[in-house]
Protein backbone atom coordinates (compact mmCIF):
# COMPACT_ATOMS: atom_id res chain seq x y z
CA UNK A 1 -25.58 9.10 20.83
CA UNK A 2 -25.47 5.67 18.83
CA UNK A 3 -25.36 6.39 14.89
CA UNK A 4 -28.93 5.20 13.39
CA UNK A 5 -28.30 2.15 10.26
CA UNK A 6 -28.93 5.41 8.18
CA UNK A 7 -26.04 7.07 9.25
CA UNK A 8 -22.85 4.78 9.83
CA UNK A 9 -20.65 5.83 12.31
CA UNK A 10 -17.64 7.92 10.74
CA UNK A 11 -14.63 6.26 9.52
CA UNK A 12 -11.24 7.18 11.91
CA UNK A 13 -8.73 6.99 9.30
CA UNK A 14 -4.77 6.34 11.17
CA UNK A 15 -2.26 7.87 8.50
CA UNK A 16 -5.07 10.11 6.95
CA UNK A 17 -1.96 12.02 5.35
CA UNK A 18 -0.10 9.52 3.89
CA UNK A 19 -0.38 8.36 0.34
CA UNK A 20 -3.15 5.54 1.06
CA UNK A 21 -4.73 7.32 3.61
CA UNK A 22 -5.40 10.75 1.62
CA UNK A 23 -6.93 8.76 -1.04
CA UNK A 24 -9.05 6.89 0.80
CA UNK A 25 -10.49 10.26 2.64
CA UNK A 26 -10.49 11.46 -0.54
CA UNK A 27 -13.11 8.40 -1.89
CA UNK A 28 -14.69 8.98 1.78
CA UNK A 29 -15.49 12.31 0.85
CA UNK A 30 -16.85 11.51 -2.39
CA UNK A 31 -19.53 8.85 -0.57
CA UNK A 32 -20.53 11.93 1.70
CA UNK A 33 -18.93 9.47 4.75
CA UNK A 34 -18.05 11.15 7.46
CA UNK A 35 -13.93 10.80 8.67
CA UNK A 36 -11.94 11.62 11.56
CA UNK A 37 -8.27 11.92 10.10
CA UNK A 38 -5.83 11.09 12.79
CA UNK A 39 -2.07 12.22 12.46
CA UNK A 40 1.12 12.74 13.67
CA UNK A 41 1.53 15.98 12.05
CA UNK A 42 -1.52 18.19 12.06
CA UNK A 43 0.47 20.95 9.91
CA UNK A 44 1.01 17.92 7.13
CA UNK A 45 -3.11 16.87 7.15
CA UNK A 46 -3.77 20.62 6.85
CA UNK A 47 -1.54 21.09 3.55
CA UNK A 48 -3.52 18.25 1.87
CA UNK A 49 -6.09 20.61 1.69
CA UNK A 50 -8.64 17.88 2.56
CA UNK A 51 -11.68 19.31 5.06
CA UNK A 52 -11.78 17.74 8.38
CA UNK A 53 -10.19 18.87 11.38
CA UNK A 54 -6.99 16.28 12.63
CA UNK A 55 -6.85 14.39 15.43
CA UNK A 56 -3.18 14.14 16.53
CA UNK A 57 -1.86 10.34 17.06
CA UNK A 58 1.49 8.50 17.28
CA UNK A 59 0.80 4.88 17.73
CA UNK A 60 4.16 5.18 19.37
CA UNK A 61 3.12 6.66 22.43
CA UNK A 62 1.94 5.64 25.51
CA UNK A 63 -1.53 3.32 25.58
CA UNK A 64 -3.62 6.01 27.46
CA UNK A 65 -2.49 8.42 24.68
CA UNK A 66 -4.19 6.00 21.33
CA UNK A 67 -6.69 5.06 23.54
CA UNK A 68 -7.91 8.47 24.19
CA UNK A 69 -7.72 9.66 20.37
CA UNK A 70 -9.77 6.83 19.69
CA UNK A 71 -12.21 6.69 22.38
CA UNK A 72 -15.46 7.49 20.30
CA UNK A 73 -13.97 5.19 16.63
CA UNK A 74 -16.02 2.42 15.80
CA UNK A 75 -15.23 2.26 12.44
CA UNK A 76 -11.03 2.21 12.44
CA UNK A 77 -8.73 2.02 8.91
CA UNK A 78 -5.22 2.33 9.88
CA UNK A 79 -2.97 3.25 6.57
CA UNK A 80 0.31 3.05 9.10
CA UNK A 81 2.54 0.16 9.16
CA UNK A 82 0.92 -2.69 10.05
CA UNK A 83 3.84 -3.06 13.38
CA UNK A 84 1.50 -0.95 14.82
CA UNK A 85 -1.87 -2.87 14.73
CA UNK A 86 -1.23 -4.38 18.20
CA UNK A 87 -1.41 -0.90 19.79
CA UNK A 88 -4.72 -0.26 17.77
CA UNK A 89 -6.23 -3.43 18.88
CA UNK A 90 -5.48 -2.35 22.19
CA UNK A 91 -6.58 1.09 22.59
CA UNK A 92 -9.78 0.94 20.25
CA UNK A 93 -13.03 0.64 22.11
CA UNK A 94 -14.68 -2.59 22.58
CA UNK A 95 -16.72 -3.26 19.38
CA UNK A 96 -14.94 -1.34 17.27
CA UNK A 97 -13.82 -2.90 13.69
CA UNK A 98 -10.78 -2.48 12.18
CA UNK A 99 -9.56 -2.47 8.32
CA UNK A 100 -5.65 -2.22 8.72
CA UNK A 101 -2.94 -1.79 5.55
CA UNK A 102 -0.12 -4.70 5.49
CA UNK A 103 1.67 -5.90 2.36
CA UNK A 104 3.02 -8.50 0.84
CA UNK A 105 6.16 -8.20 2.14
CA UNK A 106 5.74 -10.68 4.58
CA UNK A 107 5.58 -13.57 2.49
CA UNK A 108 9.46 -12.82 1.03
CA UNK A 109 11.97 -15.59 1.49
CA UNK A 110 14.17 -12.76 2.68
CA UNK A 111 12.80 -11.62 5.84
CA UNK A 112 13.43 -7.80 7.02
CA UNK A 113 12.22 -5.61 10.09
CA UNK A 114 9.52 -4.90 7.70
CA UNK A 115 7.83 -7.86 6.78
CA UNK A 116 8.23 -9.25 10.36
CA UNK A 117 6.36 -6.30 11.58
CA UNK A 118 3.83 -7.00 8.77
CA UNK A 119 3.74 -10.91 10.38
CA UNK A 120 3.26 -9.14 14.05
CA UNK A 121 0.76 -7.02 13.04
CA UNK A 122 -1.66 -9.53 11.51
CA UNK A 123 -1.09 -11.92 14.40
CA UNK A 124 -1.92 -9.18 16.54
CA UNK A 125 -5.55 -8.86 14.80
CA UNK A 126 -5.95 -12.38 14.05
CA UNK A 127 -5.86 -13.20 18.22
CA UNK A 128 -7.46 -10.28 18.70
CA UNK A 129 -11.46 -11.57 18.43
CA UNK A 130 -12.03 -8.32 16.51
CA UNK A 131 -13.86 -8.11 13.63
CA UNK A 132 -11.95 -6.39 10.81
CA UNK A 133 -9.29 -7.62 8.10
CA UNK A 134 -5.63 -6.77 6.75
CA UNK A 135 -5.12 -6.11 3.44
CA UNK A 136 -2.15 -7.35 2.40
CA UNK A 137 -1.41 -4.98 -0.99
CA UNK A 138 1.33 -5.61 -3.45
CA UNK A 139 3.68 -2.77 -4.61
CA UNK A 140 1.58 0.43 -5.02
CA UNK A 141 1.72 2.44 -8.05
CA UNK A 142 -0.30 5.62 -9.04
CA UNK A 143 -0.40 7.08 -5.72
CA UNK A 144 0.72 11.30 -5.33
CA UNK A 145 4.28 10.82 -4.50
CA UNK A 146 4.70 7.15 -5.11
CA UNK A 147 8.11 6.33 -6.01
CA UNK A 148 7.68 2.74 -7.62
CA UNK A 149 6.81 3.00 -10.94
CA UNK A 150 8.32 6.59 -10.86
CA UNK A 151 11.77 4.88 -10.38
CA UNK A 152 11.74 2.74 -13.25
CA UNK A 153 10.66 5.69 -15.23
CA UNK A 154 13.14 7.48 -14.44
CA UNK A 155 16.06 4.29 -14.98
CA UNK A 156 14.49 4.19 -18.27
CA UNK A 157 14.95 7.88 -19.50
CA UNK A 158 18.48 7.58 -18.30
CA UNK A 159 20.08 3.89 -19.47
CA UNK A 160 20.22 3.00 -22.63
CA UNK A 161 19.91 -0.47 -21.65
CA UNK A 162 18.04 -2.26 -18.21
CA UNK A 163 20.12 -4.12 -16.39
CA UNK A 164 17.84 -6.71 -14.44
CA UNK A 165 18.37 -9.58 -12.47
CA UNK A 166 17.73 -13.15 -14.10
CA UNK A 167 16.67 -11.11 -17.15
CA UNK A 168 13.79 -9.62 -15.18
CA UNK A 169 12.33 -12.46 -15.82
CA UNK A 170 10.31 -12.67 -11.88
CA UNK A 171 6.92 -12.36 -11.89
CA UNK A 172 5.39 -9.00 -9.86
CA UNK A 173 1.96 -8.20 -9.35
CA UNK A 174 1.27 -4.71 -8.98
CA UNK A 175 -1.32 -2.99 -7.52
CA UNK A 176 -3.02 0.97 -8.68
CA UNK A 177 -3.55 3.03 -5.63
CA UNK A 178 -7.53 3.75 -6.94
CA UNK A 179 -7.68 -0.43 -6.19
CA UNK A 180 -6.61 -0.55 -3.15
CA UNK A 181 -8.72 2.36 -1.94
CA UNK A 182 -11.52 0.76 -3.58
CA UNK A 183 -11.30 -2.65 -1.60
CA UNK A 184 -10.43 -0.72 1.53
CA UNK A 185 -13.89 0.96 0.75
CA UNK A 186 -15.54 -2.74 -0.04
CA UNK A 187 -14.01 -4.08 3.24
CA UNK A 188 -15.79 -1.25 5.22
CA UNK A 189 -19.03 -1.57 3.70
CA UNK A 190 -18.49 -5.63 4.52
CA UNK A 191 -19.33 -7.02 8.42
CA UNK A 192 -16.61 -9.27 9.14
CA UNK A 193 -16.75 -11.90 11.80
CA UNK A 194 -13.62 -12.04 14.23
CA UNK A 195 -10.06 -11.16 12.46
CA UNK A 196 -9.05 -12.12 8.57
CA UNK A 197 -6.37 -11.54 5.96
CA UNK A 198 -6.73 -10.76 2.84
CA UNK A 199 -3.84 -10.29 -0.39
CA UNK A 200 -4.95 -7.91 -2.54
CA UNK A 201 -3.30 -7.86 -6.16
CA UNK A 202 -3.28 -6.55 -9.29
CA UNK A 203 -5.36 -8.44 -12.11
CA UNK A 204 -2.36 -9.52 -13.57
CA UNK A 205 0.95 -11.16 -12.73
CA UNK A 206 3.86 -9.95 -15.63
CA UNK A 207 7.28 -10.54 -16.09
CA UNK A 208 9.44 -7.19 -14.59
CA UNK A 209 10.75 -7.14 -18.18
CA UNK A 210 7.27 -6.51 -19.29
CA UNK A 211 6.00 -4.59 -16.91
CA UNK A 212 9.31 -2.25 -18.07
CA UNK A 213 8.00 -2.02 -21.47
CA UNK A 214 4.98 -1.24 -20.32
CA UNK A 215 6.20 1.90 -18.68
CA UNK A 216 7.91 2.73 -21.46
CA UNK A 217 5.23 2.12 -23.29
CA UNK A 218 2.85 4.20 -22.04
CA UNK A 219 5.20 7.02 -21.23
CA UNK A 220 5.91 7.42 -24.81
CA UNK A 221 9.51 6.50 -24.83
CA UNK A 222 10.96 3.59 -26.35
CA UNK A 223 11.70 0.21 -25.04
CA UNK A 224 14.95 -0.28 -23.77
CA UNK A 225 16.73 -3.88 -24.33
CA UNK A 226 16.82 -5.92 -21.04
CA UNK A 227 20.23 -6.89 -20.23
CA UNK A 228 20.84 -9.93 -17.99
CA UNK A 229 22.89 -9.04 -14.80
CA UNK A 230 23.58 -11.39 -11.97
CA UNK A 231 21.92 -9.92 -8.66
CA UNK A 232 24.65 -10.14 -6.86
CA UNK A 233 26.98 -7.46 -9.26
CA UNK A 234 23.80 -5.55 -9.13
CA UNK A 235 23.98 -5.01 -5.84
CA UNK A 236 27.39 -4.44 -5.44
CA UNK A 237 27.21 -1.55 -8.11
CA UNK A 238 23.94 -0.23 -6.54
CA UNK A 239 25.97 0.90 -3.40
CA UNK A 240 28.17 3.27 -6.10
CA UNK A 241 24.94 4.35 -8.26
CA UNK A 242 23.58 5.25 -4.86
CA UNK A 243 26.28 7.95 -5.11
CA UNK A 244 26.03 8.93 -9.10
CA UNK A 245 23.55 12.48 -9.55
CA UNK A 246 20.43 11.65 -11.49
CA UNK A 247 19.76 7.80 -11.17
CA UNK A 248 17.11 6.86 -8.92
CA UNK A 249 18.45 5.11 -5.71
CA UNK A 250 18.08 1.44 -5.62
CA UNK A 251 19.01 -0.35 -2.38
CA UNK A 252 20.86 -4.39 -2.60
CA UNK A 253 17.77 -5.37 -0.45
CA UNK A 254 15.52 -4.27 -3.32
CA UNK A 255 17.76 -6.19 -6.20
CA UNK A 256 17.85 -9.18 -4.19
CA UNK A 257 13.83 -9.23 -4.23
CA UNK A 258 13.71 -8.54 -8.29
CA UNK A 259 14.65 -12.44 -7.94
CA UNK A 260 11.34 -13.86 -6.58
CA UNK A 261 8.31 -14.12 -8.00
CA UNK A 262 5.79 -12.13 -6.47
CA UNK A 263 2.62 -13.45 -8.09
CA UNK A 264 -0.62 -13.77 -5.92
CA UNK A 265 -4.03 -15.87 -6.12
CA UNK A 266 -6.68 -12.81 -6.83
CA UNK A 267 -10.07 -14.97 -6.70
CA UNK A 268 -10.64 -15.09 -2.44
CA UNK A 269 -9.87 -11.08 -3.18
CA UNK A 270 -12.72 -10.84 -6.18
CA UNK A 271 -15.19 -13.67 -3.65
CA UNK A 272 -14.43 -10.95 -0.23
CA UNK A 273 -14.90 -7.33 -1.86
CA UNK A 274 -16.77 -8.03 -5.42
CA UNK A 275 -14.18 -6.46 -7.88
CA UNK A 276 -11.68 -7.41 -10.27
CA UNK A 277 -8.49 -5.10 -9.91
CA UNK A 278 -6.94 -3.55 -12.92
CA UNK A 279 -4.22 -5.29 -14.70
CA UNK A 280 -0.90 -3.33 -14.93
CA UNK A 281 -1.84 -2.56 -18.67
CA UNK A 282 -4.91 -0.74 -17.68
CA UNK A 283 -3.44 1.04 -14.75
CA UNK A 284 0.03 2.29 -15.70
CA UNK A 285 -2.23 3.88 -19.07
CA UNK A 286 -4.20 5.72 -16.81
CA UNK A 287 -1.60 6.33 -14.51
CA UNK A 288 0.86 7.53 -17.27
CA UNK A 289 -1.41 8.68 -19.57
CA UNK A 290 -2.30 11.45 -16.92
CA UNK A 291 1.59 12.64 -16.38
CA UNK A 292 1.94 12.79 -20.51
């Protein structure tokens, strides 16, 4: 039976127990919207405590296998990396929509197996003819378990100083987990016509520097002087802090992107799903506020 326009067809969520994807079941929940969580481990969805009864998938396996845990979805958000969007488009039912998770990634001038996968996957929708839309987020923060912000933190209770690249002086655009599961909930609740991207951003693009001392900030700890340290003596020394007890591993490939700016155009985001996003000053005092 066909869900009536009163009652949408539930929402199969890929990755339901991942950081993104518990959230947004979580928001589901809170609408009364009915979800199918679909996982590779059942045992994980079930410690989330979340109701709903798991659907096991691995996007990895063979067609017949993702075609048959998604052979009643017509309303798919896939939290999983977006290298995996190609086997999505081509096990979901005809007429299905999709919402799919990418990032930012893609657009660095350093390429890696993750932003290319990012790249495949929206091509993958784009030629598709499905309706539906990537999300391209910028670094999370404020998720359970993130380890973002939760880094810095914890380079700022240990250093007396920051070393940054250039002085930290790159632009980054962060994004709070509640705004990203609220435009994944806005892009559901939109009908899309054939396949779209979409960068979804923070409200505000800051210096690193700043958004530092905003950390400390709202952490209650004080500031630490920035101190300016060529990238690449950062990432040689990152490959013997990797080894040092207490300091939060940082790879090279991360140091490298401290370099580029990583600010994003936020108005066709406000135009597609009707918010504004929080800027990093509102967030990280909620965020921080609550761990205080």
């Amino acid at each position: 039976m066909r869900p009536s326009p009163a009652m949408p067809a539930p929402v199969h969520v890929i990755g339901a127990s991942g950081r993104s994807g518990r959230a947004l079941c979580t928001a589901l929940l809170g609408a009364e919207i009915a979800y199918v969580p679909l996982v590779r481990d059942v045992a994980r969805w079930q410690a989330t405590g979340l109701p709903g009864v798991a659907r096991r998938l691995d996007l990895t396996d063979p067609a017949p296998c993702v075609a048959s845990a998604l052979h009643d979805a017509r309303r798919i958000v896939s939290t999983a990396h977006a290298r995996h969007v190609g086997a999505i488009v081509a096990a979901a039912p005809p007429g299905a929509s999709l919402v799919c998770l990418g990032s930012t990634r893609m657009f660095t001038r350093w390429p890696d197996a993750h932003g290319m996968g990012v790249e495949q996957g929206q091509q993958a929708l784009l030629s598709s003819g499905r309706d539906g839309v990537m999300l391209h987020p910028t670094m999370i923060y404020g998720a359970q378990g993130e380890n973002n912000i939760r880094r810095l933190l914890g380079l700022i209770r240990r250093l007396p100083v920051l070393p940054l690249p250039a002085g930290g002086r790159a632009l980054v655009q962060p994004i709070f987990q509640d705004d990203v599961t609220r435009a994944i909930m806005a892009a559901l609740a939109r009908e899309w016509q054939g396949g779209h991207a979409l960068v979804i951003a923070g409200g505000e693009a800051v210096a690193y520097r700043d958004l530092a001392a905003l950390v400390a900030h709202h952490a209650g700890l004080r500031q630490r002087p920035v101190l300016d340290v060529p990238a690449s003596v950062l990432m040689a020394a990152c490959r013997v802090t990797a080894h040092l007890p207490g300091l939060p591993r940082v790879t090279p490939a991360e140091i490298r992107r401290l370099t580029e700016d990583k600010a994003f155009d936020i108005a066709p985001m406000r135009a597609a799903l009707g918010f504004t996003p929080r800027t990093p000053d509102d967030g990280l005092r909620q965020f921080l506020g609550a761990l205080r």
